[in-house]
PDB file of N, CA and C in Angstrom:
ATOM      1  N   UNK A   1     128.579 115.735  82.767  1.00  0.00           N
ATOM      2  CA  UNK A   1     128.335 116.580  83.912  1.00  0.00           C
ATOM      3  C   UNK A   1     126.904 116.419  84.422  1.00  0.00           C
ATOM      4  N   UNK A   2     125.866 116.173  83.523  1.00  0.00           N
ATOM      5  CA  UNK A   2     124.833 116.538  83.945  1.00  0.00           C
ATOM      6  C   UNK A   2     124.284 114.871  84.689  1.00  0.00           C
ATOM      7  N   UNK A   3     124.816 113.912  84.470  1.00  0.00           N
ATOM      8  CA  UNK A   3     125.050 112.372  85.414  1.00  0.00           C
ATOM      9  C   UNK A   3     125.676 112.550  86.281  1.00  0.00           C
ATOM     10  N   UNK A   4     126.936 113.533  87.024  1.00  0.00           N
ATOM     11  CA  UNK A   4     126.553 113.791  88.246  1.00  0.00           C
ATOM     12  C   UNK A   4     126.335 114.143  88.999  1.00  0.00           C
ATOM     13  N   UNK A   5     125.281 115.595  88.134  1.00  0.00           N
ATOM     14  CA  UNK A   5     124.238 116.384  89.052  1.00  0.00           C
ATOM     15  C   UNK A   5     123.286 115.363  89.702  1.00  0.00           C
ATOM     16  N   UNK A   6     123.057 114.419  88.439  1.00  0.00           N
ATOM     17  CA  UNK A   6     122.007 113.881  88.703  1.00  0.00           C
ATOM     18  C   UNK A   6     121.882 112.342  89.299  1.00  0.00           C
ATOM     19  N   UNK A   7     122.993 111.799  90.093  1.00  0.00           N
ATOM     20  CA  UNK A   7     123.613 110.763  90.642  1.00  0.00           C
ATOM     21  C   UNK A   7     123.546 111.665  92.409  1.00  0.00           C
ATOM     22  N   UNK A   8     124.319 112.949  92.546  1.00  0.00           N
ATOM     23  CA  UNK A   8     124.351 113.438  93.710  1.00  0.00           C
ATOM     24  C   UNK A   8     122.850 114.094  94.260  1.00  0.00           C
ATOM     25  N   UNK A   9     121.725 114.251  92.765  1.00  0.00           N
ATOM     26  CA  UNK A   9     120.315 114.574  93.647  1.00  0.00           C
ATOM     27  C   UNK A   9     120.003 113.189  94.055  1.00  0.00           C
ATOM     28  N   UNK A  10     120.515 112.234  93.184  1.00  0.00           N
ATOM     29  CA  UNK A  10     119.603 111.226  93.891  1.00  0.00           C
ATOM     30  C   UNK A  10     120.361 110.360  95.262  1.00  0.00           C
ATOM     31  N   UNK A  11     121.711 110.903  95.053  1.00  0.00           N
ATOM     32  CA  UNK A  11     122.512 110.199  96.694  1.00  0.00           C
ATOM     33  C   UNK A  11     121.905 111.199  97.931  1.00  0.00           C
ATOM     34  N   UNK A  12     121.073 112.274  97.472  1.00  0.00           N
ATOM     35  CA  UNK A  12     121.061 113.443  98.721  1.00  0.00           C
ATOM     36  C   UNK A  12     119.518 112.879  99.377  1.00  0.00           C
ATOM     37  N   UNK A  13     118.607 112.244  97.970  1.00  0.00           N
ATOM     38  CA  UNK A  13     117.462 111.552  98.227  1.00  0.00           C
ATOM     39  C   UNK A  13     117.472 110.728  99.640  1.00  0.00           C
ATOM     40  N   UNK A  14     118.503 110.189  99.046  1.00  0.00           N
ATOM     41  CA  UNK A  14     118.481 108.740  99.740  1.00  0.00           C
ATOM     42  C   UNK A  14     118.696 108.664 100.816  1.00  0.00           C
ATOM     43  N   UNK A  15     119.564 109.635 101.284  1.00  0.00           N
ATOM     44  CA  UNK A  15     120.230 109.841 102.485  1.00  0.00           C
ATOM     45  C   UNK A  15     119.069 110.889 103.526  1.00  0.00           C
ATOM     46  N   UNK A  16     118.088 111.680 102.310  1.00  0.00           N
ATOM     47  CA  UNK A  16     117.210 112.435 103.307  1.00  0.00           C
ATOM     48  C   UNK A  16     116.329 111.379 103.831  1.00  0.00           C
ATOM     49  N   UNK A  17     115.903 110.349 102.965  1.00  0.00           N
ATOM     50  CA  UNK A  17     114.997 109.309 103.300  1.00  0.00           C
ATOM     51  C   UNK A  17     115.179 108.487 104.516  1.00  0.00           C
ATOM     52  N   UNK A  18     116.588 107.998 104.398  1.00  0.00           N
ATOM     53  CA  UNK A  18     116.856 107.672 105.446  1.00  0.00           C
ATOM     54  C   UNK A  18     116.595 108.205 106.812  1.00  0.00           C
ATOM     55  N   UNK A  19     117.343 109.076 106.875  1.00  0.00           N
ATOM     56  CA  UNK A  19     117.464 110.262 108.072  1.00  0.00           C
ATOM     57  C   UNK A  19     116.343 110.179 108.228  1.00  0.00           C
ATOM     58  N   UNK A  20     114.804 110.843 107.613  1.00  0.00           N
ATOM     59  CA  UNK A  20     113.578 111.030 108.098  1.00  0.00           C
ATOM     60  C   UNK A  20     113.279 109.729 108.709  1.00  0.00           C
ATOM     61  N   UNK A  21     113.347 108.188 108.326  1.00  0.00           N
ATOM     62  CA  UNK A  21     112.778 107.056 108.548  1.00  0.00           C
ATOM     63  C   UNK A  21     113.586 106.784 110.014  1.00  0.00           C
ATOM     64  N   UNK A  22     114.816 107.159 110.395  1.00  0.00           N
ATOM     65  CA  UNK A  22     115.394 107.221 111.655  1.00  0.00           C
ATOM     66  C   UNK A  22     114.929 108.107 112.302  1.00  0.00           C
ATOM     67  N   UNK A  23     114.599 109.303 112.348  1.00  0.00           N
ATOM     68  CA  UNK A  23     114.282 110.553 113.099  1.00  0.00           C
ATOM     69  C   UNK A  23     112.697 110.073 113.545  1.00  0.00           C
ATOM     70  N   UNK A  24     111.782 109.846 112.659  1.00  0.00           N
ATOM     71  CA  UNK A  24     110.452 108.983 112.722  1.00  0.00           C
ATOM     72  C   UNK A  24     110.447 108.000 113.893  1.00  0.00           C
ATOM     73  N   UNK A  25     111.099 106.858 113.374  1.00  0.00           N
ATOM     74  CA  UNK A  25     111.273 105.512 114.022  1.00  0.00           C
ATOM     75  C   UNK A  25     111.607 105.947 115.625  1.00  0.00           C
ATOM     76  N   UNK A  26     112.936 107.047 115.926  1.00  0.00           N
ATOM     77  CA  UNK A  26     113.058 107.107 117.409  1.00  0.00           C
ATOM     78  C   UNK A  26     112.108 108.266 118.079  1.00  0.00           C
ATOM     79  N   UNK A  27     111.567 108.719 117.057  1.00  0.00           N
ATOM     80  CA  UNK A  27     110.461 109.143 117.970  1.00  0.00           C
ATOM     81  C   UNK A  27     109.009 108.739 118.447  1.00  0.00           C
ATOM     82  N   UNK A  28     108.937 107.766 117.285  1.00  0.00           N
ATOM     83  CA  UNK A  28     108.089 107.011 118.035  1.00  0.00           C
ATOM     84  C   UNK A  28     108.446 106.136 119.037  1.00  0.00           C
ATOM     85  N   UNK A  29     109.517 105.213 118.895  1.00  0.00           N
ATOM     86  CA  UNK A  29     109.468 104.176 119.927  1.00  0.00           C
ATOM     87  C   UNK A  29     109.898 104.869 121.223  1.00  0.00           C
ATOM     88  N   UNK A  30     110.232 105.845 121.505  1.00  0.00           N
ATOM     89  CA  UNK A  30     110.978 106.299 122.676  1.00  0.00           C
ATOM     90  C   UNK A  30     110.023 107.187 123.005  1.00  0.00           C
ATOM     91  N   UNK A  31     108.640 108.059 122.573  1.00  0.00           N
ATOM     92  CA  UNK A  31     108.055 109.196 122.830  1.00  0.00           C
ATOM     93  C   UNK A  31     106.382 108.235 122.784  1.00  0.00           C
ATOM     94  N   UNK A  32     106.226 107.920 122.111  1.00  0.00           N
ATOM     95  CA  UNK A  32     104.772 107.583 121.966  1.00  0.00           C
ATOM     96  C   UNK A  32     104.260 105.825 121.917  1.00  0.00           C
ATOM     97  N   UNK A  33     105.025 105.311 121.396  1.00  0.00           N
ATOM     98  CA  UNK A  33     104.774 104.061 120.670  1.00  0.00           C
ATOM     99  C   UNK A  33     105.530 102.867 120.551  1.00  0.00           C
ATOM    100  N   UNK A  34     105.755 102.019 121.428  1.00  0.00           N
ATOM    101  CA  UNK A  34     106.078 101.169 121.606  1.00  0.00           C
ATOM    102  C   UNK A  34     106.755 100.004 119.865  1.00  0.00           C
ATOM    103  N   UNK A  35     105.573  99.462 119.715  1.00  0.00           N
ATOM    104  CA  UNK A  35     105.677  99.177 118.344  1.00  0.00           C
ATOM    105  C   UNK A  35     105.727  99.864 117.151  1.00  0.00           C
ATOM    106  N   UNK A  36     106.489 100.905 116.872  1.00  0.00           N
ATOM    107  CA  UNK A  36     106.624 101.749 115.243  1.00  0.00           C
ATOM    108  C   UNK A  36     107.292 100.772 114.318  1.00  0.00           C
ATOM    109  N   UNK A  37     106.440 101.373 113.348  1.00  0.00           N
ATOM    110  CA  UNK A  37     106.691 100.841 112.079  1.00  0.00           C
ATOM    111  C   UNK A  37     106.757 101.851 111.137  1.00  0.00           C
ATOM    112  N   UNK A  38     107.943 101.663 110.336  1.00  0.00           N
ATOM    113  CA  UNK A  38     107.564 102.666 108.877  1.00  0.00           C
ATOM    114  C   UNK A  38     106.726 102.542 107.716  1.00  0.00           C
ATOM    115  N   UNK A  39     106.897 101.589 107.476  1.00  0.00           N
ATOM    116  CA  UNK A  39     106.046 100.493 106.188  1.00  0.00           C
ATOM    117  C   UNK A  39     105.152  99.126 106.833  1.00  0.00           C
ATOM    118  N   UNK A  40     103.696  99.383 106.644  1.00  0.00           N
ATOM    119  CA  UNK A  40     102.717  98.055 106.972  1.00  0.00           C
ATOM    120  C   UNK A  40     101.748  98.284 105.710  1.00  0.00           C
ATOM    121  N   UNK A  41     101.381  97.293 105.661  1.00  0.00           N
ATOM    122  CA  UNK A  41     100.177  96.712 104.992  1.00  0.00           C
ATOM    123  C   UNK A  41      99.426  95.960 105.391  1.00  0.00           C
ATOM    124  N   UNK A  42      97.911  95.740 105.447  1.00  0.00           N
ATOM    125  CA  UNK A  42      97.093  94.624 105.263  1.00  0.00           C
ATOM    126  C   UNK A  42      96.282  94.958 104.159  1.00  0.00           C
ATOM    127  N   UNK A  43      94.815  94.398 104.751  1.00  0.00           N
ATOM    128  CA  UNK A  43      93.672  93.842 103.901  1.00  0.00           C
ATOM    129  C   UNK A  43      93.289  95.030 102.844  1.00  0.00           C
ATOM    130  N   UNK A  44      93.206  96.356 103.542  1.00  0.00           N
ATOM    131  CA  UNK A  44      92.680  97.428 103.537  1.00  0.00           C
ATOM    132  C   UNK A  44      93.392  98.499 103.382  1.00  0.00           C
ATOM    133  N   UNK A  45      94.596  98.937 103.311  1.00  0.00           N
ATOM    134  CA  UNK A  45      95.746  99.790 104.033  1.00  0.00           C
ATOM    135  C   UNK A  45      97.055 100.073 103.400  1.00  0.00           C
ATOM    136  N   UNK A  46      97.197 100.968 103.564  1.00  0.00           N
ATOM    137  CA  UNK A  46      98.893 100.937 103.048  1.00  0.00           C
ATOM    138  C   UNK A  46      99.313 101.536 104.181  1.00  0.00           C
ATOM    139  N   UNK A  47     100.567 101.665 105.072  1.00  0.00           N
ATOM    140  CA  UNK A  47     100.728 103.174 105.896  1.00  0.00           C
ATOM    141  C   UNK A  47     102.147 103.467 105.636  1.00  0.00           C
ATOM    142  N   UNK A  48     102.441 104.283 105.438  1.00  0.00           N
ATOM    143  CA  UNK A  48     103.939 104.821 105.234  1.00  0.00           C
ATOM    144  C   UNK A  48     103.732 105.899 106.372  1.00  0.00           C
ATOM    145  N   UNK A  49     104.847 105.725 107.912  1.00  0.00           N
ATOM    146  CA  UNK A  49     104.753 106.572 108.373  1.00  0.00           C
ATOM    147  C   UNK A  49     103.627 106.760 109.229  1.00  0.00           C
ATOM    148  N   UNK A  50     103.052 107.979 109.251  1.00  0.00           N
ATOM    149  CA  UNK A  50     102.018 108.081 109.733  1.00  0.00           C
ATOM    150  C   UNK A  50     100.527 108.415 108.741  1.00  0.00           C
ATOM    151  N   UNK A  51     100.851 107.635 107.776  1.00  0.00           N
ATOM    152  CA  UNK A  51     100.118 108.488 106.136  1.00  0.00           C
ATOM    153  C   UNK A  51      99.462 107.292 105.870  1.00  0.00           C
ATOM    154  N   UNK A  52      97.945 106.947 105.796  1.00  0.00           N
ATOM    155  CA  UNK A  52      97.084 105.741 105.782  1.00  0.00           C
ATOM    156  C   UNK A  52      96.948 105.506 104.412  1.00  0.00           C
ATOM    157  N   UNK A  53      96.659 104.899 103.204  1.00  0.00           N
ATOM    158  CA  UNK A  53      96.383 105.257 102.073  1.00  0.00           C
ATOM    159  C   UNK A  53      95.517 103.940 101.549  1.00  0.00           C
ATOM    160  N   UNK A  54      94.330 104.108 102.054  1.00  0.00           N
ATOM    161  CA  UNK A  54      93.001 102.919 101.655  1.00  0.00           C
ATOM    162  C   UNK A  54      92.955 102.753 100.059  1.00  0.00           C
ATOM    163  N   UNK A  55      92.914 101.083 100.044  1.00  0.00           N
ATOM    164  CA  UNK A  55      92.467 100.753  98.720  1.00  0.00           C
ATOM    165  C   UNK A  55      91.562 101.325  98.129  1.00  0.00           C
ATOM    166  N   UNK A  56      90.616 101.581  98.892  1.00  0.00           N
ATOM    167  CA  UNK A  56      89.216 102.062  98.188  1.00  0.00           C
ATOM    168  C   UNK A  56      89.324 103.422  97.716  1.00  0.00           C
ATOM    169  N   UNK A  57      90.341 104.368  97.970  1.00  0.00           N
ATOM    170  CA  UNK A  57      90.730 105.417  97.702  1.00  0.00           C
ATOM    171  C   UNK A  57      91.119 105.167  96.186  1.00  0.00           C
ATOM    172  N   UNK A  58      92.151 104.131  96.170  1.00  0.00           N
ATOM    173  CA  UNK A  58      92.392 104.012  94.919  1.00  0.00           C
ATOM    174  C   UNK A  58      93.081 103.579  93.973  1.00  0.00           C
ATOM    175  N   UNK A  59      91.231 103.008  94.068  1.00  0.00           N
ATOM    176  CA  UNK A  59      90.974 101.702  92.882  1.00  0.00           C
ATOM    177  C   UNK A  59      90.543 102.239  91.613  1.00  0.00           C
ATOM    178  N   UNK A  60      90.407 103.577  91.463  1.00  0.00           N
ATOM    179  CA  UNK A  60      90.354 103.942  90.146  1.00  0.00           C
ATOM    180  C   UNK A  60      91.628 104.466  89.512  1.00  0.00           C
ATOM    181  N   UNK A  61      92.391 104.757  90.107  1.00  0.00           N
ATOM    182  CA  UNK A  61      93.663 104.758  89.452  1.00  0.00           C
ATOM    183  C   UNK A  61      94.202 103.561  89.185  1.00  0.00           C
ATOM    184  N   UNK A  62      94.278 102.381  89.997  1.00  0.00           N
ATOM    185  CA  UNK A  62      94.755 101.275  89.888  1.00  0.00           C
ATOM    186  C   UNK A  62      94.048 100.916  88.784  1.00  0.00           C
ATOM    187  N   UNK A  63      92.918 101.105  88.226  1.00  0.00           N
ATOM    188  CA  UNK A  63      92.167 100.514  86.968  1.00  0.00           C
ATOM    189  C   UNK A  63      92.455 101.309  86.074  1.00  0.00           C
ATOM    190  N   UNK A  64      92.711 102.586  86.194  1.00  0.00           N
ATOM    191  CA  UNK A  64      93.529 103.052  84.839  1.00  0.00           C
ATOM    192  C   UNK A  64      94.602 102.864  84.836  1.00  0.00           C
ATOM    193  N   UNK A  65      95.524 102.224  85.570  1.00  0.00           N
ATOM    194  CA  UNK A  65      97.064 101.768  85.597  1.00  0.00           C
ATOM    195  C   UNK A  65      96.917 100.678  84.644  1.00  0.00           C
ATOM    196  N   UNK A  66      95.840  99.761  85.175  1.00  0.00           N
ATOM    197  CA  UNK A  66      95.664  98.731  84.303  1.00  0.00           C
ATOM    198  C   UNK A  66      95.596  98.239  82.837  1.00  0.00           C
ATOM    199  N   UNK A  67      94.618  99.580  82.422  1.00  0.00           N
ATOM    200  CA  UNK A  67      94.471  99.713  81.090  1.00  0.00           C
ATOM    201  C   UNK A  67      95.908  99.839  80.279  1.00  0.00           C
ATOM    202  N   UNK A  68      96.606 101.055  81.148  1.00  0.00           N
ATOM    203  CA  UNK A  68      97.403 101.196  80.456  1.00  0.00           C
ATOM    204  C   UNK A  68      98.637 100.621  79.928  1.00  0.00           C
ATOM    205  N   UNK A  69      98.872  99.468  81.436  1.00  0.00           N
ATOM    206  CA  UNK A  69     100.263  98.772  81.241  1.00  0.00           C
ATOM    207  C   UNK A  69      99.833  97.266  80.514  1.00  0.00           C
ATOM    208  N   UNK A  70     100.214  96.672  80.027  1.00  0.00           N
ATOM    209  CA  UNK A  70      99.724  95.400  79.567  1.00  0.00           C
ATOM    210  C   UNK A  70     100.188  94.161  80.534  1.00  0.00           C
ATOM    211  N   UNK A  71      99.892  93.304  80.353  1.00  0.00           N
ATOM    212  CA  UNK A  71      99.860  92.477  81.589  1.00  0.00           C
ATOM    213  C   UNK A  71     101.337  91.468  80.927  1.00  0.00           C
ATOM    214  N   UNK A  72     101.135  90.805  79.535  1.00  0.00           N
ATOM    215  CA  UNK A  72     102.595  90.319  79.226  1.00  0.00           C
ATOM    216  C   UNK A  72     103.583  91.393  78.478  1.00  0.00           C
ATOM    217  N   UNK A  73     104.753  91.687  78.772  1.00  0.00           N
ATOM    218  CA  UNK A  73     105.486  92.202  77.962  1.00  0.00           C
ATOM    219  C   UNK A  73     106.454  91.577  76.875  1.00  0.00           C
ATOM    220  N   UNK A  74     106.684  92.153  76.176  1.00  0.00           N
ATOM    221  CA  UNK A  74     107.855  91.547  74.693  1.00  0.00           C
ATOM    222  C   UNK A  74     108.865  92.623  74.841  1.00  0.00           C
ATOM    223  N   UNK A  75     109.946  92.301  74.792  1.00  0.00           N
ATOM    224  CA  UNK A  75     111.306  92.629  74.428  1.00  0.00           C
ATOM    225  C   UNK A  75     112.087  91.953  73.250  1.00  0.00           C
ATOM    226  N   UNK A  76     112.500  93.170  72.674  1.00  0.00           N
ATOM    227  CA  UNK A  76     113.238  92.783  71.439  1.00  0.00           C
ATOM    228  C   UNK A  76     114.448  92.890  71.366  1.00  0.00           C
ATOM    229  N   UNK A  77     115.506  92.085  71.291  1.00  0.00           N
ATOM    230  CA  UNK A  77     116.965  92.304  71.478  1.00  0.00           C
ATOM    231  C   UNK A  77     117.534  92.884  70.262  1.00  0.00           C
ATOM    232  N   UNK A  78     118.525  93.234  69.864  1.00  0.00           N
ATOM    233  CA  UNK A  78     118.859  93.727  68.900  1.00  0.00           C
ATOM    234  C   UNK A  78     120.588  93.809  69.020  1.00  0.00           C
ATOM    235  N   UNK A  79     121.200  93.386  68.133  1.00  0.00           N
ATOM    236  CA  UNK A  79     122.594  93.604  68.694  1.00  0.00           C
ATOM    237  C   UNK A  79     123.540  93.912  67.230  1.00  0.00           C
TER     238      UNK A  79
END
């Protein structure tokens, strides 16, 4: 039971995500903005939306991400 509480929060996710990224998208191109985009990147940038999120913001998390994940992984099969 509790797989598909938790199958239908995540189909309700998906479907809100959507919806917002359509509701977004035609309001920009039809109200403000010619070229919308949901997802860009460059040099400097992330933007989801209308939400900017500069590297330089953060590069200290990204360096404690670092520490923490290791760069090769091992898997052990077992059967």
């Amino acid at each position: 039971m509790t797989k598909k509480i938790i199958a239908i929060i995540c189909c309700s996710t998906l479907v809100l995500c959507c919806g917002l990224s359509i509701a977004y998208y035609n309001t920009k191109s039809f109200g403000f903005d010619e070229n919308a985009k949901i997802f860009s990147y460059d040099e400097e940038k992330i933007s989801v939306m209308d939400f900017e999120i500069y590297y330089d913001d953060i590069s200290f998390f990204i360096d404690e991400v670092r520490k923490i994940i290791p760069e090769n992984t091992h898997t052990v099969l077992v059967r």
